[in-house]
C-alpha atoms as a PDB file:
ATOM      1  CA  UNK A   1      24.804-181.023 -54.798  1.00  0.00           C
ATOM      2  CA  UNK A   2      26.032-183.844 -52.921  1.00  0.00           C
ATOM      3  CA  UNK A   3      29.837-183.817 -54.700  1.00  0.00           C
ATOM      4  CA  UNK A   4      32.521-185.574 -52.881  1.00  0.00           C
ATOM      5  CA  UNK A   5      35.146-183.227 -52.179  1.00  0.00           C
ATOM      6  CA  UNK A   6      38.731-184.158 -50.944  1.00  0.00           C
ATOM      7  CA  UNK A   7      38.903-183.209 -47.177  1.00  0.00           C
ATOM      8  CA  UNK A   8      42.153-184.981 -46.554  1.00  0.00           C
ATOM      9  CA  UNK A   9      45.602-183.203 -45.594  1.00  0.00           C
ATOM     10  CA  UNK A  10      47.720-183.750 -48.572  1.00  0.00           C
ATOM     11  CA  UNK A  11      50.695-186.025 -47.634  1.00  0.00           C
ATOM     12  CA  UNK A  12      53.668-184.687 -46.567  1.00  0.00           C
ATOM     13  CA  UNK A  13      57.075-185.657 -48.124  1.00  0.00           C
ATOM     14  CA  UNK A  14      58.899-185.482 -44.663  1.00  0.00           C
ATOM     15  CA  UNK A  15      58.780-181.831 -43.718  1.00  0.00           C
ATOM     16  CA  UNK A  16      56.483-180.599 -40.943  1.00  0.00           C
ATOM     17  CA  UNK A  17      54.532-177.657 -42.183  1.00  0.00           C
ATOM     18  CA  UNK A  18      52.009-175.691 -39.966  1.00  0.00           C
ATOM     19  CA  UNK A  19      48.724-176.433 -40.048  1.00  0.00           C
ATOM     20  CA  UNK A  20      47.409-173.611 -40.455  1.00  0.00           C
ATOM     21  CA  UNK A  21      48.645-173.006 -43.975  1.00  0.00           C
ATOM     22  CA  UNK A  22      47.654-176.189 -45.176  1.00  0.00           C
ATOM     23  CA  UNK A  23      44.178-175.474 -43.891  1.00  0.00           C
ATOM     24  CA  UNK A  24      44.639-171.711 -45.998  1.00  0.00           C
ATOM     25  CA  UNK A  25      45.436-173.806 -48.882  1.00  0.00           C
ATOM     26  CA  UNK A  26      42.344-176.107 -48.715  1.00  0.00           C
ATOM     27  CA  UNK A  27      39.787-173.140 -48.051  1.00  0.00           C
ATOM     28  CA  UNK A  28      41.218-171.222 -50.752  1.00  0.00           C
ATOM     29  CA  UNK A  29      40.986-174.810 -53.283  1.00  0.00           C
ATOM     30  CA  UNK A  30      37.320-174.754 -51.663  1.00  0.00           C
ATOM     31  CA  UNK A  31      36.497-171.555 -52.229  1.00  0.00           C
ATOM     32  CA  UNK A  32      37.514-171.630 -55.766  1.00  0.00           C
ATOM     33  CA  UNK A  33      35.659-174.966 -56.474  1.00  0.00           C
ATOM     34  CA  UNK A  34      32.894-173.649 -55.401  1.00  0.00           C
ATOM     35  CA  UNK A  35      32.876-169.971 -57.099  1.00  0.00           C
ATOM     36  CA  UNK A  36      33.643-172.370 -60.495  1.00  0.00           C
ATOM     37  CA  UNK A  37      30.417-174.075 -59.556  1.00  0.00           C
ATOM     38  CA  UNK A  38      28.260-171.242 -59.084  1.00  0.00           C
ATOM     39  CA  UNK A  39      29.120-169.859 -62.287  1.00  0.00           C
ATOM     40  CA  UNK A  40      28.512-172.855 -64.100  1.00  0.00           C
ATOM     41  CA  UNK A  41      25.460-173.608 -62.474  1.00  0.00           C
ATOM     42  CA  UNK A  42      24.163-169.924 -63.759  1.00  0.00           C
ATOM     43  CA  UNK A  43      25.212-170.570 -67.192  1.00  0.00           C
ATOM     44  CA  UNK A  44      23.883-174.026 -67.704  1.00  0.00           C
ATOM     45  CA  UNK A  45      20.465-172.568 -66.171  1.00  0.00           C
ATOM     46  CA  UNK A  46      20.145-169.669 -68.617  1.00  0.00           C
ATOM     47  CA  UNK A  47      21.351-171.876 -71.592  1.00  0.00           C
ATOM     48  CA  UNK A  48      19.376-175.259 -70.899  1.00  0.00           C
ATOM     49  CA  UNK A  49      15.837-173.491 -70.538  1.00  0.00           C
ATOM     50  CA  UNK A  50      13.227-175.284 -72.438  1.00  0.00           C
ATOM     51  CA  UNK A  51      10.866-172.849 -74.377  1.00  0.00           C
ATOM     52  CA  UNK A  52       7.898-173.989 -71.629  1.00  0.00           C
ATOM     53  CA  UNK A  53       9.857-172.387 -68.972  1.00  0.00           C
ATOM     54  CA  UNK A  54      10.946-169.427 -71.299  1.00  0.00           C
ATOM     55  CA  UNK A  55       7.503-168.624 -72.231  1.00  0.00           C
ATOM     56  CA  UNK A  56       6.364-169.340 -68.648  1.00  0.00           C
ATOM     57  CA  UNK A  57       9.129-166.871 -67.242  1.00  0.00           C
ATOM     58  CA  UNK A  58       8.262-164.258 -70.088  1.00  0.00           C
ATOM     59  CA  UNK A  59       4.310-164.718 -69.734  1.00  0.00           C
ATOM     60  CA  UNK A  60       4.648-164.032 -66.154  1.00  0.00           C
ATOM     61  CA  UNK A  61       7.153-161.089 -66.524  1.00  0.00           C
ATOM     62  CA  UNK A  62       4.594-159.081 -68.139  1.00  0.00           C
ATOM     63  CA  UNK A  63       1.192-160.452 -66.410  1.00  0.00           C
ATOM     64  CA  UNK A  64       3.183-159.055 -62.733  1.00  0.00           C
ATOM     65  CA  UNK A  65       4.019-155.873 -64.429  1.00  0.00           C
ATOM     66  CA  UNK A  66       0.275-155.118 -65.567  1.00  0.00           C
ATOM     67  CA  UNK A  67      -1.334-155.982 -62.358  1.00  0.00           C
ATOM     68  CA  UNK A  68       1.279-153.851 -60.359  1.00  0.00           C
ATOM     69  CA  UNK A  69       0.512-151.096 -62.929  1.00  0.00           C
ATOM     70  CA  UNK A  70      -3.202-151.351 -62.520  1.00  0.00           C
ATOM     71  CA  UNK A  71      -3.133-152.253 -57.831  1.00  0.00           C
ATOM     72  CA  UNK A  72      -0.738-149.285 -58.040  1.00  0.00           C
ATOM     73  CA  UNK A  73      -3.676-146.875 -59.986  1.00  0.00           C
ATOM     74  CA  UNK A  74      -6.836-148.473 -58.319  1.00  0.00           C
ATOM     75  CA  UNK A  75      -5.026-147.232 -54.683  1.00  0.00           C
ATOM     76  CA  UNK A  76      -4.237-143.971 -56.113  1.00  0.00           C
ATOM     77  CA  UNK A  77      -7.569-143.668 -57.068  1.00  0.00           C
ATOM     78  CA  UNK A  78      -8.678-144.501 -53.637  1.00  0.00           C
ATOM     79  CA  UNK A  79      -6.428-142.237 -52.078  1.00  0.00           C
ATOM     80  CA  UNK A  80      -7.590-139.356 -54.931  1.00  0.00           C
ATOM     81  CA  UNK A  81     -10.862-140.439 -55.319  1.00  0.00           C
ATOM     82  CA  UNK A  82     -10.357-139.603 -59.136  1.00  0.00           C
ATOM     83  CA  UNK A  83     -12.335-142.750 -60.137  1.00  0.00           C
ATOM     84  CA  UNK A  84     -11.176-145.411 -62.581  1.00  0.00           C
ATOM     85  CA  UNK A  85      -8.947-142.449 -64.570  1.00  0.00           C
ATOM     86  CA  UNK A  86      -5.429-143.369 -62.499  1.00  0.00           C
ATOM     87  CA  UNK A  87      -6.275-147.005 -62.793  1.00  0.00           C
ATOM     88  CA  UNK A  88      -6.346-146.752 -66.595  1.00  0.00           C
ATOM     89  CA  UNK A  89      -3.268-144.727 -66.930  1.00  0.00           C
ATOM     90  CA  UNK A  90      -1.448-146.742 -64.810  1.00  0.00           C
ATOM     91  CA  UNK A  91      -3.063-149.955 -66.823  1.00  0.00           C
ATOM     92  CA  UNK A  92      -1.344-148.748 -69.524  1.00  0.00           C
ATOM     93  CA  UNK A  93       2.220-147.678 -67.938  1.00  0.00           C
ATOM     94  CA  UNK A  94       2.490-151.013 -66.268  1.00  0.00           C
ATOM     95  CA  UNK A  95       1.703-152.776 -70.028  1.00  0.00           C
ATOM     96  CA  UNK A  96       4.945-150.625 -71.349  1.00  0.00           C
ATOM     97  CA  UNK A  97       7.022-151.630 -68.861  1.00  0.00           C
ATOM     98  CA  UNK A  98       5.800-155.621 -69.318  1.00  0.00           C
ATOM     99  CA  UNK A  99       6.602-155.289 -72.989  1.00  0.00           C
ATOM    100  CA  UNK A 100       9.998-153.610 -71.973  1.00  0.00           C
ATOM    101  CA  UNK A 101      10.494-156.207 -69.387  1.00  0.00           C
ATOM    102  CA  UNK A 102       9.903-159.069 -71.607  1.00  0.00           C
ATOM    103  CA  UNK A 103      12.140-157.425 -74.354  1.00  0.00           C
ATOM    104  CA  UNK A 104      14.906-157.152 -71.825  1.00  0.00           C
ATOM    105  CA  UNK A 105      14.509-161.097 -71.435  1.00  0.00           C
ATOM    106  CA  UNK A 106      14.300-162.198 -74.575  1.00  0.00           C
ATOM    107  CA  UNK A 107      17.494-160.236 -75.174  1.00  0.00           C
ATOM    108  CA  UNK A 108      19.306-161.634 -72.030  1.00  0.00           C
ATOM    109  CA  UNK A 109      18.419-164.913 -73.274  1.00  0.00           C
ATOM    110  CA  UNK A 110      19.355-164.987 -76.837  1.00  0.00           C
ATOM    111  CA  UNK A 111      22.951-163.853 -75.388  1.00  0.00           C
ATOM    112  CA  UNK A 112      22.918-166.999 -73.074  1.00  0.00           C
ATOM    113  CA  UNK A 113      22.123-168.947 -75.817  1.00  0.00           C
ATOM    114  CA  UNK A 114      24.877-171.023 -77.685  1.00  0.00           C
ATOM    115  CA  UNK A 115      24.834-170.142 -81.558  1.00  0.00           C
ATOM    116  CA  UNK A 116      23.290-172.938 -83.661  1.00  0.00           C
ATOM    117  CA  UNK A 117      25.218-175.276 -85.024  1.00  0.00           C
ATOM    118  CA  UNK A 118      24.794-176.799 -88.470  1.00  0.00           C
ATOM    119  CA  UNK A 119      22.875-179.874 -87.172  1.00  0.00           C
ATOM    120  CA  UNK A 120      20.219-177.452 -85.312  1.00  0.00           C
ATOM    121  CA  UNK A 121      19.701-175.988 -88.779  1.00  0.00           C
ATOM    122  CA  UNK A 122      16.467-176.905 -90.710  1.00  0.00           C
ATOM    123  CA  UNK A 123      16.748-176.262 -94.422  1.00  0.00           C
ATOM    124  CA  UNK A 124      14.288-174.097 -96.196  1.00  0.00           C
ATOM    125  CA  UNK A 125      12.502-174.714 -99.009  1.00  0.00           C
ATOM    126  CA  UNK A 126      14.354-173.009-100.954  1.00  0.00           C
ATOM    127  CA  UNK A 127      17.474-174.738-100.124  1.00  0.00           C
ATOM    128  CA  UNK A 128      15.831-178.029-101.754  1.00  0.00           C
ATOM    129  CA  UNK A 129      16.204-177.161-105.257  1.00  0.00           C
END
């Protein structure tokens, strides 16, 4: 993060402008620089994941959204004292919404992710004959 960035006044051919606009003009430079940056950074982070820290990011996705499901029913069932029935039920709804969760990922993802190009290929079997 440590980029060099040009905090000199731009010379002057002669004229005397204000200050103040050439600071206007260097915040605005700086504040596009940086809006560049954060976009790329986003980009480059979604398209340079390795599939550890895909898996790791998916894997945990859907463990959280079980074991909210099932805290959420074991304090209903405290509160209702309906025994382990709101627990279960609420097992299983936080097990959907993991598997939609991770879906939603997977999908977000595969959009980051550049299309492969003919060296990334592997041929088939089939395509030795």
């Amino acid at each position: 993060m440590n980029q060099s960035r040009d905090t000199r006044r731009p010379q002057s051919d002669g004229k005397r402008e204000p200050l103040t606009s050439d600071l206007a003009a260097r915040i605005a430079r700086a504040r596009a620089e940086a809006n560049g940056a954060d976009d790329k950074v986003t980009t480059t982070a979604v398209r340079d994941m390795s599939g550890l820290s895909r898996g790791l990011r998916l894997g945990s996705e859907f463990i959280a959204a079980i074991l909210v499901g099932a805290g959420m029913g074991y304090l209903l069932d405290l509160w209702l004292g309906t025994g382990p029935w709101a627990m279960l039920v609420m097992l299983m709804v936080g097990f959907a919404a993991g598997v939609l969760n991770v879906v939603r990922s997977a999908a977000e993802m595969n959009r980051a992710a550049p299309p492969p190009t003919a060296a990334m290929r592997v041929p088939d079997d089939e395509d030795d004959e």
